[in-house]
N, C-alpha and C. Protein backbone atom coordinates (compact mmCIF):
# COMPACT_ATOMS: atom_id res chain seq x y z
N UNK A 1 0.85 -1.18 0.00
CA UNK A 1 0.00 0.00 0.00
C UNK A 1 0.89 1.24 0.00
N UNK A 2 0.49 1.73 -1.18
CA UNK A 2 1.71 3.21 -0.71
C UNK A 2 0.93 4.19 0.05
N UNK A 3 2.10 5.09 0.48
CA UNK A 3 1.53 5.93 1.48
C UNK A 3 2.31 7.04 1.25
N UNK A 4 2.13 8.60 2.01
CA UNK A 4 2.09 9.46 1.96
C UNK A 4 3.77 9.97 2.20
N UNK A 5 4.10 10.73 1.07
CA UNK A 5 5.90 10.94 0.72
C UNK A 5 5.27 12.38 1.85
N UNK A 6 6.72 12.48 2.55
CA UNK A 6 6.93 13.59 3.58
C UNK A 6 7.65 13.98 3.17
N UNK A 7 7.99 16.04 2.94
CA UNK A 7 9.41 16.75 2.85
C UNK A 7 9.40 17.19 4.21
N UNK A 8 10.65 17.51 4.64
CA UNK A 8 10.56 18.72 5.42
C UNK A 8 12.32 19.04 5.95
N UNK A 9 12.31 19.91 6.32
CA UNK A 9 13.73 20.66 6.90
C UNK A 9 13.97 20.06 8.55
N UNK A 10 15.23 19.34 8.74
CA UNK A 10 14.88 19.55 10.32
C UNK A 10 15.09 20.40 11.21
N UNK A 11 14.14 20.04 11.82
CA UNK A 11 13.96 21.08 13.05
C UNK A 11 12.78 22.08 12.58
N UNK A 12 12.24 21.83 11.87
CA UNK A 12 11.27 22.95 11.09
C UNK A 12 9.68 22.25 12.47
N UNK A 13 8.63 23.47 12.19
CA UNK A 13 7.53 22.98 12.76
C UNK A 13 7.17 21.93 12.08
N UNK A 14 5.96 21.03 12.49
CA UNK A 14 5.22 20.34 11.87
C UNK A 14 3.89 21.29 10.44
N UNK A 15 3.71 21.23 9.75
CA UNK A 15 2.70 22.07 8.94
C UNK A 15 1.36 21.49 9.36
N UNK A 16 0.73 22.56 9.01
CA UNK A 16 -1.00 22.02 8.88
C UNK A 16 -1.15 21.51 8.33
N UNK A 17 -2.37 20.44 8.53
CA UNK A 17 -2.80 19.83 7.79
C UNK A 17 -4.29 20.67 6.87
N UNK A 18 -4.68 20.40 5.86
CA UNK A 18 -3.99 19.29 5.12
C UNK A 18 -2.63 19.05 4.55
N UNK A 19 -1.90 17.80 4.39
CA UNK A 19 -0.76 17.91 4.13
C UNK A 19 0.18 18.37 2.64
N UNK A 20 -0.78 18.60 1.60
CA UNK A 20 -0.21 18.58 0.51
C UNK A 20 -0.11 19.87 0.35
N UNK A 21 0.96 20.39 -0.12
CA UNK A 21 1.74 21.73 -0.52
C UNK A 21 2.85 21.57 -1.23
N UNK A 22 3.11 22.40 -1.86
CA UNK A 22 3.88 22.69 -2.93
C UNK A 22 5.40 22.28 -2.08
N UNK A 23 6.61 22.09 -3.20
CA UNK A 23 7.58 21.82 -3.02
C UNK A 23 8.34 22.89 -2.91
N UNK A 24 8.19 24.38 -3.19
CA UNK A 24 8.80 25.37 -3.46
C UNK A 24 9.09 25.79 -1.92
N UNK A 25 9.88 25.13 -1.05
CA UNK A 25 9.99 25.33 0.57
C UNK A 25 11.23 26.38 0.66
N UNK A 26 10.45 27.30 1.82
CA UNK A 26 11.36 28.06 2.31
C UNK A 26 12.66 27.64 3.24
N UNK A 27 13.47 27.99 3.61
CA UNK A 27 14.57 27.51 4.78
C UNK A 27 13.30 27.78 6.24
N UNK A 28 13.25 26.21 6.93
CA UNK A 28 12.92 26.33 8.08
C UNK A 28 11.14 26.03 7.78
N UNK A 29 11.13 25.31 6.50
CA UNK A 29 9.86 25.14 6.44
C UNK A 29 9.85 23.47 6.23
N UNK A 30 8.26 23.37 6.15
CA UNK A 30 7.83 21.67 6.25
C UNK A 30 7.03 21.68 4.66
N UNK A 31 7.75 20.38 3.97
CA UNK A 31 6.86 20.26 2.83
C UNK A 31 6.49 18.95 2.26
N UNK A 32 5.18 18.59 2.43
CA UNK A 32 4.97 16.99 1.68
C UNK A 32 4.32 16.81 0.81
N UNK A 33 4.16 15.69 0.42
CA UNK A 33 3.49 15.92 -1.24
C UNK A 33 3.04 14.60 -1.05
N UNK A 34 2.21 13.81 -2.06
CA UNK A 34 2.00 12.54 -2.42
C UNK A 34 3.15 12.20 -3.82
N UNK A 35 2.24 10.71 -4.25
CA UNK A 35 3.25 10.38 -5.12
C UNK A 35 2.49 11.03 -6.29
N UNK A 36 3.24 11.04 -7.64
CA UNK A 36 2.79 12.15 -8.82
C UNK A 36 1.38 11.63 -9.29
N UNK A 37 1.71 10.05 -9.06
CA UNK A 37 -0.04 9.89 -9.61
C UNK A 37 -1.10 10.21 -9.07
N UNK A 38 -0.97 10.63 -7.72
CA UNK A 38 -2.18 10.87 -6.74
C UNK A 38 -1.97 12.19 -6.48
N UNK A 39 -1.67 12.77 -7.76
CA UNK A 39 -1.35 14.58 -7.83
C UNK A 39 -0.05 14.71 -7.50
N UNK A 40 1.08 14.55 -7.20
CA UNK A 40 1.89 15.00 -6.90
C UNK A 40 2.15 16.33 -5.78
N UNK A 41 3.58 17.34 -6.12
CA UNK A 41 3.46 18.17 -5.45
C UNK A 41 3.35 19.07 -5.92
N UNK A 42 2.65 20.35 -5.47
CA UNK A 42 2.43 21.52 -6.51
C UNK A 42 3.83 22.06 -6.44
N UNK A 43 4.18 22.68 -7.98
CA UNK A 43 5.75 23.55 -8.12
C UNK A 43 6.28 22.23 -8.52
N UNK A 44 6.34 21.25 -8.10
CA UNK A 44 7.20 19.70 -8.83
C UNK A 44 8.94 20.16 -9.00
N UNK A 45 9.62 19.70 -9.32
CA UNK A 45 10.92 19.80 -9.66
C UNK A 45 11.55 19.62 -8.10
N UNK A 46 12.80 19.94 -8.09
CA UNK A 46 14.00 19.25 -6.98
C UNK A 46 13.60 19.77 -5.74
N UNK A 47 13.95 19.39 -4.80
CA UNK A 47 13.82 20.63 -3.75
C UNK A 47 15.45 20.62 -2.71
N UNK A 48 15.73 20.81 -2.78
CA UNK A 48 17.68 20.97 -2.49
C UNK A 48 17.32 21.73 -0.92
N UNK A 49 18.17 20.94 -0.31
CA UNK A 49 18.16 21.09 1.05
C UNK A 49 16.89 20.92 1.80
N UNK A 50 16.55 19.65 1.28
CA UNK A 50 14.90 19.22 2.29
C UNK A 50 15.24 17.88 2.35
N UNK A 51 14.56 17.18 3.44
CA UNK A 51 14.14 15.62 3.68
C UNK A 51 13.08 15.30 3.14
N UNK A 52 13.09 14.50 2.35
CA UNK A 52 12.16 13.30 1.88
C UNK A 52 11.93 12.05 3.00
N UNK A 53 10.86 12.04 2.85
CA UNK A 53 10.68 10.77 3.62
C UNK A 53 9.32 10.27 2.71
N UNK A 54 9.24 8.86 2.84
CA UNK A 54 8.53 8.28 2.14
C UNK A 54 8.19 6.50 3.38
N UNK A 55 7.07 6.14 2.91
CA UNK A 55 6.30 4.83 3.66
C UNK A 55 5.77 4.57 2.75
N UNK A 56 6.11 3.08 2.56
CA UNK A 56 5.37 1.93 1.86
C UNK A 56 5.62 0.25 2.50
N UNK A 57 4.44 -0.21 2.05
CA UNK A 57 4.57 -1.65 1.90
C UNK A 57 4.90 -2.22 0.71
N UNK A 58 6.60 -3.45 0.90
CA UNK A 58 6.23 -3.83 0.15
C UNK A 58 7.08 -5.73 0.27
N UNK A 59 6.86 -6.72 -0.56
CA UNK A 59 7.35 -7.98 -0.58
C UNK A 59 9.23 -7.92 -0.40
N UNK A 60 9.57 -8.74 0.69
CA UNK A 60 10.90 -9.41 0.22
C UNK A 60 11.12 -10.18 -0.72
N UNK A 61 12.49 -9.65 -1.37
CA UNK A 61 12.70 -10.94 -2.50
C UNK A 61 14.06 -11.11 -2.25
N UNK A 62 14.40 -12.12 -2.85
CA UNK A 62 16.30 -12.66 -3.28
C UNK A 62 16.62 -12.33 -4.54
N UNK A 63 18.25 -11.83 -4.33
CA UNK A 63 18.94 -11.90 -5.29
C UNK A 63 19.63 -12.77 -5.84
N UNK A 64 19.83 -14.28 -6.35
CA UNK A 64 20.87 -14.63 -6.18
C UNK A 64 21.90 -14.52 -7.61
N UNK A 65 22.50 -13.22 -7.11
CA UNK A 65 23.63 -12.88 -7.86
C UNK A 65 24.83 -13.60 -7.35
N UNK A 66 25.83 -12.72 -7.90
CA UNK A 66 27.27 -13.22 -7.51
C UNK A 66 27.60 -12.39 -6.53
N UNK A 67 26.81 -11.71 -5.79
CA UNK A 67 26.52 -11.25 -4.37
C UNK A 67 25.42 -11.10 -3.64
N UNK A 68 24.82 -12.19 -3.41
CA UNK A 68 23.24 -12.56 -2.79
C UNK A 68 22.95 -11.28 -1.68
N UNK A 69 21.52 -10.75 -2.25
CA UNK A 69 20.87 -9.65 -1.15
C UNK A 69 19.65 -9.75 -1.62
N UNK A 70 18.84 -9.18 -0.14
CA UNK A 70 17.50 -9.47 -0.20
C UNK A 70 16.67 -8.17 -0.41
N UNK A 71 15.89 -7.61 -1.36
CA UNK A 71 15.35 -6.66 -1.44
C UNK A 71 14.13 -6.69 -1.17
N UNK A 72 13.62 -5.08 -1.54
CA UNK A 72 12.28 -4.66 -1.29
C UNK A 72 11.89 -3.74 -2.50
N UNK A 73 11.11 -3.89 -3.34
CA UNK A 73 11.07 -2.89 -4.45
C UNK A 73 10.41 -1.48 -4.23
N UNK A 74 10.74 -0.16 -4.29
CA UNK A 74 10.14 1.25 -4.02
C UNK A 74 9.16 0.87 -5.02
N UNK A 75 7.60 1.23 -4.49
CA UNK A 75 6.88 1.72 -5.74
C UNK A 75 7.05 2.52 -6.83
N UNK A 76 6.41 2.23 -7.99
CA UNK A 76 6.92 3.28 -8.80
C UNK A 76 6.17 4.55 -8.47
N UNK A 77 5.51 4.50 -8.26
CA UNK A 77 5.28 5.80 -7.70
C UNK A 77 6.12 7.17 -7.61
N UNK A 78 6.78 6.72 -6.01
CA UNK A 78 7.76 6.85 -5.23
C UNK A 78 9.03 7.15 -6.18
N UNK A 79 8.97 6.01 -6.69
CA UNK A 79 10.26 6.17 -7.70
C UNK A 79 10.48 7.40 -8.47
N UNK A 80 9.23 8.11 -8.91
CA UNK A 80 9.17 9.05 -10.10
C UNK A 80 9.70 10.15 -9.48
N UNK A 81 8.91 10.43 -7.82
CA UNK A 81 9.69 11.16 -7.01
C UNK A 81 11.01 11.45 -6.64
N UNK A 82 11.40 10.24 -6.34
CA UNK A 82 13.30 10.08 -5.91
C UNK A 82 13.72 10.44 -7.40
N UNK A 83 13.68 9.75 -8.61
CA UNK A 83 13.78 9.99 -9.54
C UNK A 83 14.37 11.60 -9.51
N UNK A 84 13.32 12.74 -10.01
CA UNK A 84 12.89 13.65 -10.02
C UNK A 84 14.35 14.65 -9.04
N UNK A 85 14.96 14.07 -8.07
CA UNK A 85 15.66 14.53 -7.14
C UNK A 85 17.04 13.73 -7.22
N UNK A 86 17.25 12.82 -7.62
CA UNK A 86 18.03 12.10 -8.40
C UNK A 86 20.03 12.57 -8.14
N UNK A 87 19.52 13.43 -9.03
CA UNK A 87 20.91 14.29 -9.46
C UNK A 87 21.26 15.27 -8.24
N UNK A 88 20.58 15.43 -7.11
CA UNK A 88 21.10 15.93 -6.02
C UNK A 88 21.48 15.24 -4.90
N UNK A 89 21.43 13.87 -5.36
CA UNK A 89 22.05 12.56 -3.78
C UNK A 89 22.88 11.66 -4.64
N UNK A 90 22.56 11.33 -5.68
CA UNK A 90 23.06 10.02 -6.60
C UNK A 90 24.77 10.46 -5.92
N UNK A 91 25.45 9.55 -5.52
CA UNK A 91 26.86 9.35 -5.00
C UNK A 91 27.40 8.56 -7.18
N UNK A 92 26.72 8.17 -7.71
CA UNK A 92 27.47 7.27 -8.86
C UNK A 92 26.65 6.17 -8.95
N UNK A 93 27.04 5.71 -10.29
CA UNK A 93 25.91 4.44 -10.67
C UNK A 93 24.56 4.29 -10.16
N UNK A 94 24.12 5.88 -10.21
CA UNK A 94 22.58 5.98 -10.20
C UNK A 94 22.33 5.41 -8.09
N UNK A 95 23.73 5.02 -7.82
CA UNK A 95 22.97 4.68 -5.83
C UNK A 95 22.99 5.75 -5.38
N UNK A 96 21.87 5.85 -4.67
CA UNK A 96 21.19 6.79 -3.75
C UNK A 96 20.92 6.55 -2.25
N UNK A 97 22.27 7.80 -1.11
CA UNK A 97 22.40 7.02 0.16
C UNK A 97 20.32 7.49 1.06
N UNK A 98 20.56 6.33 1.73
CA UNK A 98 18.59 6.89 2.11
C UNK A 98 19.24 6.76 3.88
N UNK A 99 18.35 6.66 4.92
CA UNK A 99 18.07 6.07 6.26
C UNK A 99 17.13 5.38 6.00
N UNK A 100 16.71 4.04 6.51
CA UNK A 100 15.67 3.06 6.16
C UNK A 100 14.98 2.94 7.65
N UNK A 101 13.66 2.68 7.83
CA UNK A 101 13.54 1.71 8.77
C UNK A 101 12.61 0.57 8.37
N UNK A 102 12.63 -0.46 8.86
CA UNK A 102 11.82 -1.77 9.05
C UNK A 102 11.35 -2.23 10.53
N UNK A 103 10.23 -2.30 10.73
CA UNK A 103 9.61 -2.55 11.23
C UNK A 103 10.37 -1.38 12.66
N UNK A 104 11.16 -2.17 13.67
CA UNK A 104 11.51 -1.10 14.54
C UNK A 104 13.28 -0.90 14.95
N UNK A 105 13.80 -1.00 13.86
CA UNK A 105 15.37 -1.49 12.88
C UNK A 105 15.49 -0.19 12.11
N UNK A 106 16.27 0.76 12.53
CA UNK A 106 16.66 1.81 11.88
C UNK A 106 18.07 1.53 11.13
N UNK A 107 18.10 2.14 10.02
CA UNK A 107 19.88 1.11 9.45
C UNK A 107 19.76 2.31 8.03
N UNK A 108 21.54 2.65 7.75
CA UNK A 108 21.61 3.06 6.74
C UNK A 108 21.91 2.40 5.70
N UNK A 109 21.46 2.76 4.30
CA UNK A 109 21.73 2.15 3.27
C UNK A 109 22.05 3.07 1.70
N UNK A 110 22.08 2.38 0.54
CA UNK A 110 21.89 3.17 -0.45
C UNK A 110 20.37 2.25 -1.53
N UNK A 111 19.71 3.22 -2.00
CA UNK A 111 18.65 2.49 -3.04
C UNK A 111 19.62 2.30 -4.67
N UNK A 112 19.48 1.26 -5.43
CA UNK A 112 19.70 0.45 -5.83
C UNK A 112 18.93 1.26 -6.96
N UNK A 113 19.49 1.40 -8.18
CA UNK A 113 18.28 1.82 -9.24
C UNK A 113 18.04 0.25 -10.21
N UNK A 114 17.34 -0.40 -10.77
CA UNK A 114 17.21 -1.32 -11.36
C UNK A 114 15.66 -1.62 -12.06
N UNK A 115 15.51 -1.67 -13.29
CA UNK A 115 15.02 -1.92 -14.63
C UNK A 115 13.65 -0.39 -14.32
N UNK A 116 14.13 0.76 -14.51
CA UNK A 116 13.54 2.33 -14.28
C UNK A 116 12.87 2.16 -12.66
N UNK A 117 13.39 1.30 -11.76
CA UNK A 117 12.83 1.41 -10.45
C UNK A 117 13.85 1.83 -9.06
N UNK A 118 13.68 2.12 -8.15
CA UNK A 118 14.52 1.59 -7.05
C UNK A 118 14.31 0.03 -6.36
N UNK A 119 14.98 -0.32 -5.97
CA UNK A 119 14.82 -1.52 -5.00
C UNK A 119 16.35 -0.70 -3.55
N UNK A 120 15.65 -1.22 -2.29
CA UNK A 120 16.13 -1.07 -1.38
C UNK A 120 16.34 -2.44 -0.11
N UNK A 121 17.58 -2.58 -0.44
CA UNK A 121 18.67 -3.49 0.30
C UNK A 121 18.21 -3.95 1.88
N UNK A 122 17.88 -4.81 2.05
CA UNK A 122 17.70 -5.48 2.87
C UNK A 122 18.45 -6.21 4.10
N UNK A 123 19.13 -5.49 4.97
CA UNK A 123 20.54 -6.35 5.75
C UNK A 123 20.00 -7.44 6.38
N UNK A 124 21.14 -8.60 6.74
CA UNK A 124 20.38 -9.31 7.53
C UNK A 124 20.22 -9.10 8.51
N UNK A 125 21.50 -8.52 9.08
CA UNK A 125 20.94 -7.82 10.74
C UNK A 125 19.24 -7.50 10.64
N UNK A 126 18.97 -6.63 9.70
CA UNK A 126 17.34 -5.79 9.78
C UNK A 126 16.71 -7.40 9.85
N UNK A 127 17.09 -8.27 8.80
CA UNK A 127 15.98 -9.60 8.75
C UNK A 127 16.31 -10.35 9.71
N UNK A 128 17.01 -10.23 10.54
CA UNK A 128 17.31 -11.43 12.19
C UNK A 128 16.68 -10.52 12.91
N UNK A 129 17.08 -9.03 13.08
CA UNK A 129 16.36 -8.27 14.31
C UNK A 129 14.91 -8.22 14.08
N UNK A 130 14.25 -8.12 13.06
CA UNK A 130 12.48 -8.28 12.63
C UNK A 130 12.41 -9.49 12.09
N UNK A 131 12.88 -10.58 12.37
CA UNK A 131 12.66 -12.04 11.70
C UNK A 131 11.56 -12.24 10.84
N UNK A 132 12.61 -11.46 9.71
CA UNK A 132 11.39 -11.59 8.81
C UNK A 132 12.50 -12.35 7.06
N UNK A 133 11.69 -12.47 6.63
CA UNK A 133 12.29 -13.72 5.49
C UNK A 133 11.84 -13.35 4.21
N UNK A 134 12.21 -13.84 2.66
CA UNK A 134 11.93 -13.69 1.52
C UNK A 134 10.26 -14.16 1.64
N UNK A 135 9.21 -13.15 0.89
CA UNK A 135 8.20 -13.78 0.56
C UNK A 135 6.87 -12.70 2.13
N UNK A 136 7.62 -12.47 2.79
CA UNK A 136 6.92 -11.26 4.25
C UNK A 136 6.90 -10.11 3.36
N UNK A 137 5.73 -9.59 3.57
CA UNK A 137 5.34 -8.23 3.42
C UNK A 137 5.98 -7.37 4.65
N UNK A 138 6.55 -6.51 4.27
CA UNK A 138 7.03 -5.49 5.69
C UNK A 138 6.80 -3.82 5.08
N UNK A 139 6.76 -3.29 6.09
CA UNK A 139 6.35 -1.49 6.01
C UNK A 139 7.81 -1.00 6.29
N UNK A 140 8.34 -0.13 5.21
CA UNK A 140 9.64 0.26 4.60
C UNK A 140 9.51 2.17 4.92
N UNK A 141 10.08 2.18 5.82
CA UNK A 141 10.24 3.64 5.70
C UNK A 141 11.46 4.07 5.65
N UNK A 142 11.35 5.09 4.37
CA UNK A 142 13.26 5.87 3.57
C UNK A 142 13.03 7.71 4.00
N UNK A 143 14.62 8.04 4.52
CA UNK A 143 14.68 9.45 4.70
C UNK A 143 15.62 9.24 3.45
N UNK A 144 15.33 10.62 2.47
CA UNK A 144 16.71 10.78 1.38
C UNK A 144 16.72 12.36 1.83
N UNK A 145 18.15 12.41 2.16
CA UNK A 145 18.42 14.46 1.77
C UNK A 145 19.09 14.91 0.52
N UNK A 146 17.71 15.64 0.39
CA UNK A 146 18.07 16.45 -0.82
C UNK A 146 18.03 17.35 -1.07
């Protein structure tokens, strides 16, 4: 189930609700948006020096490459978003560093771009501390600064 992408500055207030407002944020302001299909954010384009945060559900899967890891795929949704902001975190080869949490497992990582999507990396620490396995639905929450 996707759910509702958060911007905001830290340390900024919380905003009124309702939550959707434009991306065009001042220093010291709060800004969230949905994902583009469910309207997006008004003003759209980058927003440089804000937090993203984003919540979704979604399936574990395996890799088995020639370096086995267990992912979680970003909606596309979501994706169009990070996307969109891209060129202000991308470290190279399109990875993008995020903060993740799972279930109650906070852990840093980078998102993974793969076939126009993200997928986000799965440690096992996170899958021993939430014993959770290929094939569990789990609720994925990503901070990206951008």
């Amino acid at each position: 189930m996707d759910r509702e992408v958060t911007q905001h500055r830290p340390g900024a207030p919380a905003p009124p609700e309702p939550a959707t407002v434009g991306l065009s944020a001042l220093p010291g302001e709060t800004r969230r948006c949905r994902p583009r299909e469910a309207g997006g954010c008004e003003g759209g384009g980058s927003v440089y020096g804000v937090a993203m945060e984003m919540e979704f559900d979604g399936e574990i899967w395996f890799w088995r490459g020639p370096a086995p890891w267990h992912f979680v795929t970003v909606p596309e949704a979501f994706c169009l978003e990070i996307a969109a902001n891209a060129d202000l975190v991308s470290y190279g080869w399109g990875m993008i560093p995020v903060g993740a949490r799972v279930g109650a497992t906070d852990y840093t990582t980078s998102l993974w771009p793969k076939d126009g999507r993200y997928i986000v990396p799965i440690k096992t620490a996170v899958r021993k501390a939430e014993r959770i396995d290929v094939g569990d639905t789990v609720t994925v929450r990503l901070t990206l600064d951008v």
